[in-house]
Protein backbone atom coordinates (compact mmCIF):
# COMPACT_ATOMS: atom_id res chain seq x y z
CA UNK A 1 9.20 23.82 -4.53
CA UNK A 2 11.18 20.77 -3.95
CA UNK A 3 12.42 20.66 -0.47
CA UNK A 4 16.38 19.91 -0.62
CA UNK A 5 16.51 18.16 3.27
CA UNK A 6 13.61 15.71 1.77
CA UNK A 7 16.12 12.66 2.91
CA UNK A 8 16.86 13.90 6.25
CA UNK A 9 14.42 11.89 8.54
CA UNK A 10 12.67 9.47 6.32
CA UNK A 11 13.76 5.51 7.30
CA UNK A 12 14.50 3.84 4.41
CA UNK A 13 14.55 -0.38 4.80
CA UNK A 14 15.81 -3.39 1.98
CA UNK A 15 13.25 -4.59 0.76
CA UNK A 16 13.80 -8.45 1.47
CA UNK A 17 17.09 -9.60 0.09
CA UNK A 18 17.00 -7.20 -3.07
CA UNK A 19 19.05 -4.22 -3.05
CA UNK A 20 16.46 -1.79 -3.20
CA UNK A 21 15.59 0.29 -0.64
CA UNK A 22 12.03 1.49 0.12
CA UNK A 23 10.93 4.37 2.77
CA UNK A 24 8.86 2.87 5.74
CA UNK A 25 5.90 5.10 4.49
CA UNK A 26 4.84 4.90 0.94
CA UNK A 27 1.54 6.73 -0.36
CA UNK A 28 -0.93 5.07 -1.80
CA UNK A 29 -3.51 7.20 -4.27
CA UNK A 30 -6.26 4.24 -3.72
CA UNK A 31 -8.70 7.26 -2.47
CA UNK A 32 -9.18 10.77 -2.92
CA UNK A 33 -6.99 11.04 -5.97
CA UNK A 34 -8.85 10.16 -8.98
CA UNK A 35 -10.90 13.25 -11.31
CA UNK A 36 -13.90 13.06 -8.99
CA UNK A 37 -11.61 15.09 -6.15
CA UNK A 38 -9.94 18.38 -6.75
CA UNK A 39 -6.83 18.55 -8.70
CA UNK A 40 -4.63 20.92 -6.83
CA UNK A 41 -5.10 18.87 -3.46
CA UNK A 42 -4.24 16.17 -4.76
CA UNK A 43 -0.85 17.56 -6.31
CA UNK A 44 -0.37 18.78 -2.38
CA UNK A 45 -0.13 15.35 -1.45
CA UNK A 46 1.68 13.82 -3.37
CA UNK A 47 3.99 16.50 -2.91
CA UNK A 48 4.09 16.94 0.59
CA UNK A 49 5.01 13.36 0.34
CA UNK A 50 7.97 13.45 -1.45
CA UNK A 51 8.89 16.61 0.24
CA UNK A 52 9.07 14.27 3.35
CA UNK A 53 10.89 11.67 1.88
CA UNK A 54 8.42 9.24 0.82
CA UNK A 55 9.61 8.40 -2.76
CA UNK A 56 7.30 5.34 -2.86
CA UNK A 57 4.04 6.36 -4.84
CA UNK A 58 1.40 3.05 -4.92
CA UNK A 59 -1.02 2.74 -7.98
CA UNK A 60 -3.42 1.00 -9.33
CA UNK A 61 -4.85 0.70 -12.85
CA UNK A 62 -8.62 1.07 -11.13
CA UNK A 63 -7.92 3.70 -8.51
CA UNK A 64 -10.03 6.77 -8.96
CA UNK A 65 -13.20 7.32 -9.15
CA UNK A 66 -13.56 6.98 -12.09
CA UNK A 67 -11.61 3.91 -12.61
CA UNK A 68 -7.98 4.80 -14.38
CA UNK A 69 -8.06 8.80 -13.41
CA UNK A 70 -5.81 8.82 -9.94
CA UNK A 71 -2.86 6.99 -12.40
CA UNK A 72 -3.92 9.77 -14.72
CA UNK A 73 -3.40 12.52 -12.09
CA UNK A 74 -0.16 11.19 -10.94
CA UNK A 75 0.72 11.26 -14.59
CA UNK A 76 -0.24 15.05 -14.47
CA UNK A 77 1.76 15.46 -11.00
CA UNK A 78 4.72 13.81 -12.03
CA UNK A 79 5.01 15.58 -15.49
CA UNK A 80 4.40 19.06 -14.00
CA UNK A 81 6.33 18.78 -11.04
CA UNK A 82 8.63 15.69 -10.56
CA UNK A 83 9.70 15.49 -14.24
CA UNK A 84 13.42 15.74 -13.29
CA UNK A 85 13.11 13.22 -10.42
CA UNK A 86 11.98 10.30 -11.71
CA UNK A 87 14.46 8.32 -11.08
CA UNK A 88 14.58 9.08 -7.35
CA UNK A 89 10.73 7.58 -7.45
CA UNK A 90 9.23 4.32 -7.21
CA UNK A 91 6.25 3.89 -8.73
CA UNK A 92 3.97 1.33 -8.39
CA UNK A 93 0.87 0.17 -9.89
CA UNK A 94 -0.89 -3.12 -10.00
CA UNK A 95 -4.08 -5.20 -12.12
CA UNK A 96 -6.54 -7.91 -11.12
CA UNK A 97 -9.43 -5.79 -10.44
CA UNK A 98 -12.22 -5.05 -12.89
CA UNK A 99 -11.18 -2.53 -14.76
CA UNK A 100 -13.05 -2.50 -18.57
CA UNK A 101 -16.29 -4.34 -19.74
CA UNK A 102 -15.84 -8.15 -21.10
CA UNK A 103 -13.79 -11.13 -20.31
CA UNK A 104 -9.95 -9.42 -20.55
CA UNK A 105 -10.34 -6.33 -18.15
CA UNK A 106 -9.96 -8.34 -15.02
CA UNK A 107 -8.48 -10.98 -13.63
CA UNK A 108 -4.91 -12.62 -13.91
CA UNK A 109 -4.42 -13.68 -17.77
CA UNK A 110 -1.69 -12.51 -19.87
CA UNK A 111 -4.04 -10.69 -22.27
CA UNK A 112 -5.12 -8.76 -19.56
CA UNK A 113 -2.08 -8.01 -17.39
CA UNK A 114 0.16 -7.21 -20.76
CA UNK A 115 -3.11 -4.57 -22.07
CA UNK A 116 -3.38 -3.05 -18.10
CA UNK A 117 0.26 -2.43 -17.70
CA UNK A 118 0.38 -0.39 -21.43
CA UNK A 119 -2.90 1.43 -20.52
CA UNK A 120 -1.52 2.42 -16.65
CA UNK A 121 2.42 3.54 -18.62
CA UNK A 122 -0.16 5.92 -21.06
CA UNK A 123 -2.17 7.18 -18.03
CA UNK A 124 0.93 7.73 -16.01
CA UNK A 125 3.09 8.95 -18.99
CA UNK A 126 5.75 7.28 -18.16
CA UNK A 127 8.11 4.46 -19.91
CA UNK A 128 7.92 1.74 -17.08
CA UNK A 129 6.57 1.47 -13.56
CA UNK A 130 9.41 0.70 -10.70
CA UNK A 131 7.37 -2.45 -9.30
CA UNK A 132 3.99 -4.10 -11.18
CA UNK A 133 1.83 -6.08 -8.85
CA UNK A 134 -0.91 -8.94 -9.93
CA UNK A 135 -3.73 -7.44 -7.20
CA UNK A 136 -5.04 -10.24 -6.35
CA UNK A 137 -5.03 -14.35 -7.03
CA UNK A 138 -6.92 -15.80 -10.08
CA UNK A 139 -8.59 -19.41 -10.21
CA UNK A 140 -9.49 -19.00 -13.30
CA UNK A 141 -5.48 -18.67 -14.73
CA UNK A 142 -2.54 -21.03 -14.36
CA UNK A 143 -0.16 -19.46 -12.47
CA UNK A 144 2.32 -20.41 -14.75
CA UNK A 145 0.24 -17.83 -16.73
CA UNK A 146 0.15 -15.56 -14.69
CA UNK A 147 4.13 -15.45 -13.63
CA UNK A 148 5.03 -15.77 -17.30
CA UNK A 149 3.43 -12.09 -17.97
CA UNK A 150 5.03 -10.52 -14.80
CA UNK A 151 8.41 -12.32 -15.86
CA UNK A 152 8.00 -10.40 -18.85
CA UNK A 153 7.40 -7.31 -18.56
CA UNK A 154 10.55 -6.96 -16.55
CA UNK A 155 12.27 -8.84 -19.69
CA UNK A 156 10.89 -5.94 -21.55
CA UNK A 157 11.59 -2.98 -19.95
CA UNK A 158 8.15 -2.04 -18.72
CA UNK A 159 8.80 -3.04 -14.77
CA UNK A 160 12.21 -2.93 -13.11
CA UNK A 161 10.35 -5.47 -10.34
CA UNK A 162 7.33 -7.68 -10.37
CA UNK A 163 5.25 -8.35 -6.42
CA UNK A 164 1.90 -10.07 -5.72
CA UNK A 165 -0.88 -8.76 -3.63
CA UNK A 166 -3.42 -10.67 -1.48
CA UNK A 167 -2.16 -13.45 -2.54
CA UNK A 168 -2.38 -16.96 0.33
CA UNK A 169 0.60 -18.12 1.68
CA UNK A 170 0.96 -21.22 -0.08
CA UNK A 171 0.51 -19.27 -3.61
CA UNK A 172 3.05 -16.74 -2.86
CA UNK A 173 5.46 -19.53 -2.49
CA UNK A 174 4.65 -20.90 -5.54
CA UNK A 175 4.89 -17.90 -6.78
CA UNK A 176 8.43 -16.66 -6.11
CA UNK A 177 9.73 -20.54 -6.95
CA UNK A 178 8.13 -20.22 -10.54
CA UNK A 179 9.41 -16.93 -10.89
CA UNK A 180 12.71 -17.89 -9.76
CA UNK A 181 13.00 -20.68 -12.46
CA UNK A 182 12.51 -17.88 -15.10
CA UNK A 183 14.89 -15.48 -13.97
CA UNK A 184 12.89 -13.00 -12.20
CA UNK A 185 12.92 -12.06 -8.66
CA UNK A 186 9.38 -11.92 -6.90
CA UNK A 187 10.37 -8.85 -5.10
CA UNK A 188 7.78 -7.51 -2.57
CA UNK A 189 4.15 -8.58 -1.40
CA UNK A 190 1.25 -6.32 -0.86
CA UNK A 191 -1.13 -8.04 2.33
CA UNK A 192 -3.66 -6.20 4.32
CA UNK A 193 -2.11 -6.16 7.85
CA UNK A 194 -3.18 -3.76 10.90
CA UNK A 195 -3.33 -4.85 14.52
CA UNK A 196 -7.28 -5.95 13.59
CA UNK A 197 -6.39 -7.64 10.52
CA UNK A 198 -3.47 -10.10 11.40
CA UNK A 199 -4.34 -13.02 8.88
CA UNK A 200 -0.73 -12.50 7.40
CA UNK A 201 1.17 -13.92 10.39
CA UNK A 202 -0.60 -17.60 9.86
CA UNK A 203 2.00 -18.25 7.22
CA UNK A 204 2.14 -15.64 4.93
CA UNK A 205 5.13 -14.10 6.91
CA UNK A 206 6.70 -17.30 7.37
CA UNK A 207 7.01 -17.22 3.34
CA UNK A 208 7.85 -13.80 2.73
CA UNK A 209 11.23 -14.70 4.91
CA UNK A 210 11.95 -17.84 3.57
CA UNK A 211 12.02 -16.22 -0.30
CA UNK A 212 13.70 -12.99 0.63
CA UNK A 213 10.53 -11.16 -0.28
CA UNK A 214 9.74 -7.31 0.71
CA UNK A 215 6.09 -6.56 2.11
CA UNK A 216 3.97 -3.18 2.14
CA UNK A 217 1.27 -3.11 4.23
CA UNK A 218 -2.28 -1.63 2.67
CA UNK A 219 -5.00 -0.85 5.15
CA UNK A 220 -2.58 -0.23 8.16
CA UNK A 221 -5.19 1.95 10.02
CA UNK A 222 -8.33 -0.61 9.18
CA UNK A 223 -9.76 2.22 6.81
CA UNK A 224 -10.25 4.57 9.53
CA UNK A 225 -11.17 2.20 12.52
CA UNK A 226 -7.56 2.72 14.03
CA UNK A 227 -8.17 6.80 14.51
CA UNK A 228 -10.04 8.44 16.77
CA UNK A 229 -12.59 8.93 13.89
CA UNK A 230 -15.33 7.24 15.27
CA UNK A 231 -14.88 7.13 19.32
CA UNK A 232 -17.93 9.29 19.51
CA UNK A 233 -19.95 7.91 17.06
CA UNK A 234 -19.75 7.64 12.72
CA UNK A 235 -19.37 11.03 11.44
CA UNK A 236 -21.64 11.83 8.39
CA UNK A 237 -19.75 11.25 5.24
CA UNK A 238 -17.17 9.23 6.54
CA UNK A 239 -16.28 5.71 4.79
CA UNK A 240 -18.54 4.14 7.87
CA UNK A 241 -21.49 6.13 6.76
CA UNK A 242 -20.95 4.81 3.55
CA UNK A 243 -23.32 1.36 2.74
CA UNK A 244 -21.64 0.71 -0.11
CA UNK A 245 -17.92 0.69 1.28
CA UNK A 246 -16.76 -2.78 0.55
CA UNK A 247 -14.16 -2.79 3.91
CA UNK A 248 -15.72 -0.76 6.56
CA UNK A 249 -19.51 0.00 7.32
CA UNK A 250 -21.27 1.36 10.68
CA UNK A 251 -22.12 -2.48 11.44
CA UNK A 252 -18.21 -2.94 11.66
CA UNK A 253 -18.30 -0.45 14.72
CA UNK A 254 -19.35 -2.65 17.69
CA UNK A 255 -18.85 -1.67 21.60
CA UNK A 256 -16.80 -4.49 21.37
CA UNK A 257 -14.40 -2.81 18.74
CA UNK A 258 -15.00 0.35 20.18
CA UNK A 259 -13.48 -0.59 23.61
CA UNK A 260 -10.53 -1.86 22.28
CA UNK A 261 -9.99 1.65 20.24
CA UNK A 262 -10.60 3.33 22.94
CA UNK A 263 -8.05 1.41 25.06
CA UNK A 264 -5.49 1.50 22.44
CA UNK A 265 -5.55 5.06 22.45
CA UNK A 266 -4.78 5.44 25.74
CA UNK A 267 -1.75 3.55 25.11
CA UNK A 268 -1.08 5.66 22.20
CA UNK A 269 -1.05 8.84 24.41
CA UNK A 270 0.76 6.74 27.16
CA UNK A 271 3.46 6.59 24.23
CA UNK A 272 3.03 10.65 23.34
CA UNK A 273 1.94 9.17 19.62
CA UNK A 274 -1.69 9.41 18.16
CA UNK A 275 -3.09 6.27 18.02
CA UNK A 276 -2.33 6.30 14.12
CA UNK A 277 1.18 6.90 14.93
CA UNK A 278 1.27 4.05 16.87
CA UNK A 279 -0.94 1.72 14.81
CA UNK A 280 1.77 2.91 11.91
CA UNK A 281 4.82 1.90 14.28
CA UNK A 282 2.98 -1.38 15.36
CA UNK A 283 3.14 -2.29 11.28
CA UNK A 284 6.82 -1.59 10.74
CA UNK A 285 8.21 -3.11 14.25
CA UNK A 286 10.07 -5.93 14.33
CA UNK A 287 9.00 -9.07 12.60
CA UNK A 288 6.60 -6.40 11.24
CA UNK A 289 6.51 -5.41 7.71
CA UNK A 290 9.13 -3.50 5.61
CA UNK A 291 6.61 -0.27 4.92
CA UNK A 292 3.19 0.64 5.27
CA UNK A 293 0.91 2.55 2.94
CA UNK A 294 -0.60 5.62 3.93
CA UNK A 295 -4.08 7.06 2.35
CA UNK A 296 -4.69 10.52 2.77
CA UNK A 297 -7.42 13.18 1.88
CA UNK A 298 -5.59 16.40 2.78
CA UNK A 299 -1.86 16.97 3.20
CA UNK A 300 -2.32 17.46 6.94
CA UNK A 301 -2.52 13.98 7.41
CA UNK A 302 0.52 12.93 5.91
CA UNK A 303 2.74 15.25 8.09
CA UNK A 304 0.95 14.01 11.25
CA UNK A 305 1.48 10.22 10.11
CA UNK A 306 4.81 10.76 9.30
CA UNK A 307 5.76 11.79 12.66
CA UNK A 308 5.51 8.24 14.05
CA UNK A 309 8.82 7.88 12.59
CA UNK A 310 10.14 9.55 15.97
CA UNK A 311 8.91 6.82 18.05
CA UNK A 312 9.20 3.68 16.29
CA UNK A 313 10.20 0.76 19.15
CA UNK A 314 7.71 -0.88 21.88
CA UNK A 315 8.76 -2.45 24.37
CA UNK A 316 7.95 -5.94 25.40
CA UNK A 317 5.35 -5.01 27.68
CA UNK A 318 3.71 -2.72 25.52
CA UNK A 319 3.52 -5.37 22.59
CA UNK A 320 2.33 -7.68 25.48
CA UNK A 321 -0.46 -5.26 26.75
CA UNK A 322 -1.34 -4.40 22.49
CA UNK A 323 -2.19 -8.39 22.44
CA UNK A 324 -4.02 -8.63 25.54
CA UNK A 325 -6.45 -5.30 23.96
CA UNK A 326 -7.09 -6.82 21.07
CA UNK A 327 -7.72 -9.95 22.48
């Protein structure tokens, strides 16, 4: 059932100087939605989602496990379900990642990009994505390369709007100028940012203003860290407990860190927020970023998380006090 008052309290915000409009809380399907996790949960939460207003459904042609299956259940979701709203989604999926064996499944040249983007429209099942990103920076590939593909696909009809992720400062600027010159708006940027991540205010920010460009943050709780997850200690099964997580591991989880969780959630419950709440708010404040993606393993969390949107502003002092924590 498709909730009719799904509008009703999401924030929606331009994203830079476009004229599209994107919710402050997307969903990303990086975890917990490929064929290795139950079906009909993940069809809750995407669900739930859009229920709540969050229109904004993030990709990615290696999310899973395996690799290619969480586009595959969106497909599924969005067939089933949202067949008769597509046009009130945006969907969003990206390449740059290893995705198939030999020299064309990863990276940033237009062989690759062109064959991910046809394979992700199959698994999805749909005619074109709303925004295609390039995931992440390639050496290896003229940018010129690299913009020329994204310029095209929204020349044919396969992306409405083209974005970066992880990409430096300096190349994002580069970016948008080359895209420019063809026609093409570089719409929106996809940076890790979280108050223990803040590498995209040395510049990147600076950029992103300067170019009219969007942002959408990915990692805004630090996979975990910026919960209450792990206050008393790495719960078995958790990403922490697992060596092979590439972002977070139980070596990651100092006193150091600890204290300063620990400290921000008493600020958090100063604020009557969770300290995920807050940590969302902290994202989307101002000078912030225009929306933050949330990852989710049950629906639960997505109603919590989407309550932050009743206490969005800090105060000076509270900025001032988030700064001095963190240190």
């Amino acid at each position: 059932m498709i909730a009719k008052n799904r509008y009703e309290n999401m924030s929606y915000v331009k994203c830079g100087d476009s004229g599209l409009y994107l919710p402050k809380l997307c969903l990303g399907i990086w975890n917990n939605f490929g064929k290795a996790y139950p079906y009909e949960n993940s069809r809750e939460m995407i669900l739930t989602a859009f229920n709540l207003g969050i229109n904004h459904i993030d990709a990615a042609n290696n999310y899973g496990p395996p690799p290619g299956s969480a586009e595959e259940v969106l497909g599924e979701v969005l067939k089933r379900d949202l067949k008769g709203y597509r046009d009130e989604l945006v969907i969003t999926t990206k390449a740059g990642y290893e995705m198939w064996d030999g020299p064309y499944g990863n990276w940033g040249s237009r062989k690759s990009l062109m064959a991910s983007l046809d394979q992700s429209l199959k698994r999805m099942q749909l005619d074109y994505v709303d925004i295609f990103y390039h995931h992440r920076r390639d050496e290896h590939t003229p940018l010129e390369e690299t913009m020329g593909a994204l310029a095209d696909m929204v020349r044919q009809g396969k992306a409405l709007y083209v974005g970066v992720s992880n990409y430096n400062a300096e190349d994002t600027r580069k970016a948008s100028r080359m895209l420019k010159d063809m026609g093409v708006k570089l719409l929106i940027h996809q940076p890790r940012y979280n108050m223990f991540c803040r590498i995209p205010e040395q510049g990147l920010f600076d950029v992103l203003k300067q170019e009219g460009i969007g942002s959408v943050a990915f990692c805004p709780l630090e996979q975990g860290l910026l919960t209450t997850k792990y206050i008393a200690g790495i719960p078995k099964g958790s990403r922490a407990d697992n060596q092979n997580c590439p972002f977070l591991n139980g070596e990651d989880i100092t006193a150091e860190v600890l204290d300063k969780v620990i400290q921000l959630n008493e600020l958090a419950k100063e604020r009557g927020q969770s300290l995920p709440q807050m940590a969302l708010a902290w994202d989307v404040r101002e000078d912030g970023v225009t929306s933050v993606l949330l990852g989710a393993s049950r629906k639960e969390q997505i109603i919590e998380n989407v309550k932050m949107l009743e206490n969005q502003k800090f105060t000076a002092d509270e900025l001032a006090r988030i700064d001095e924590i963190l240190g």
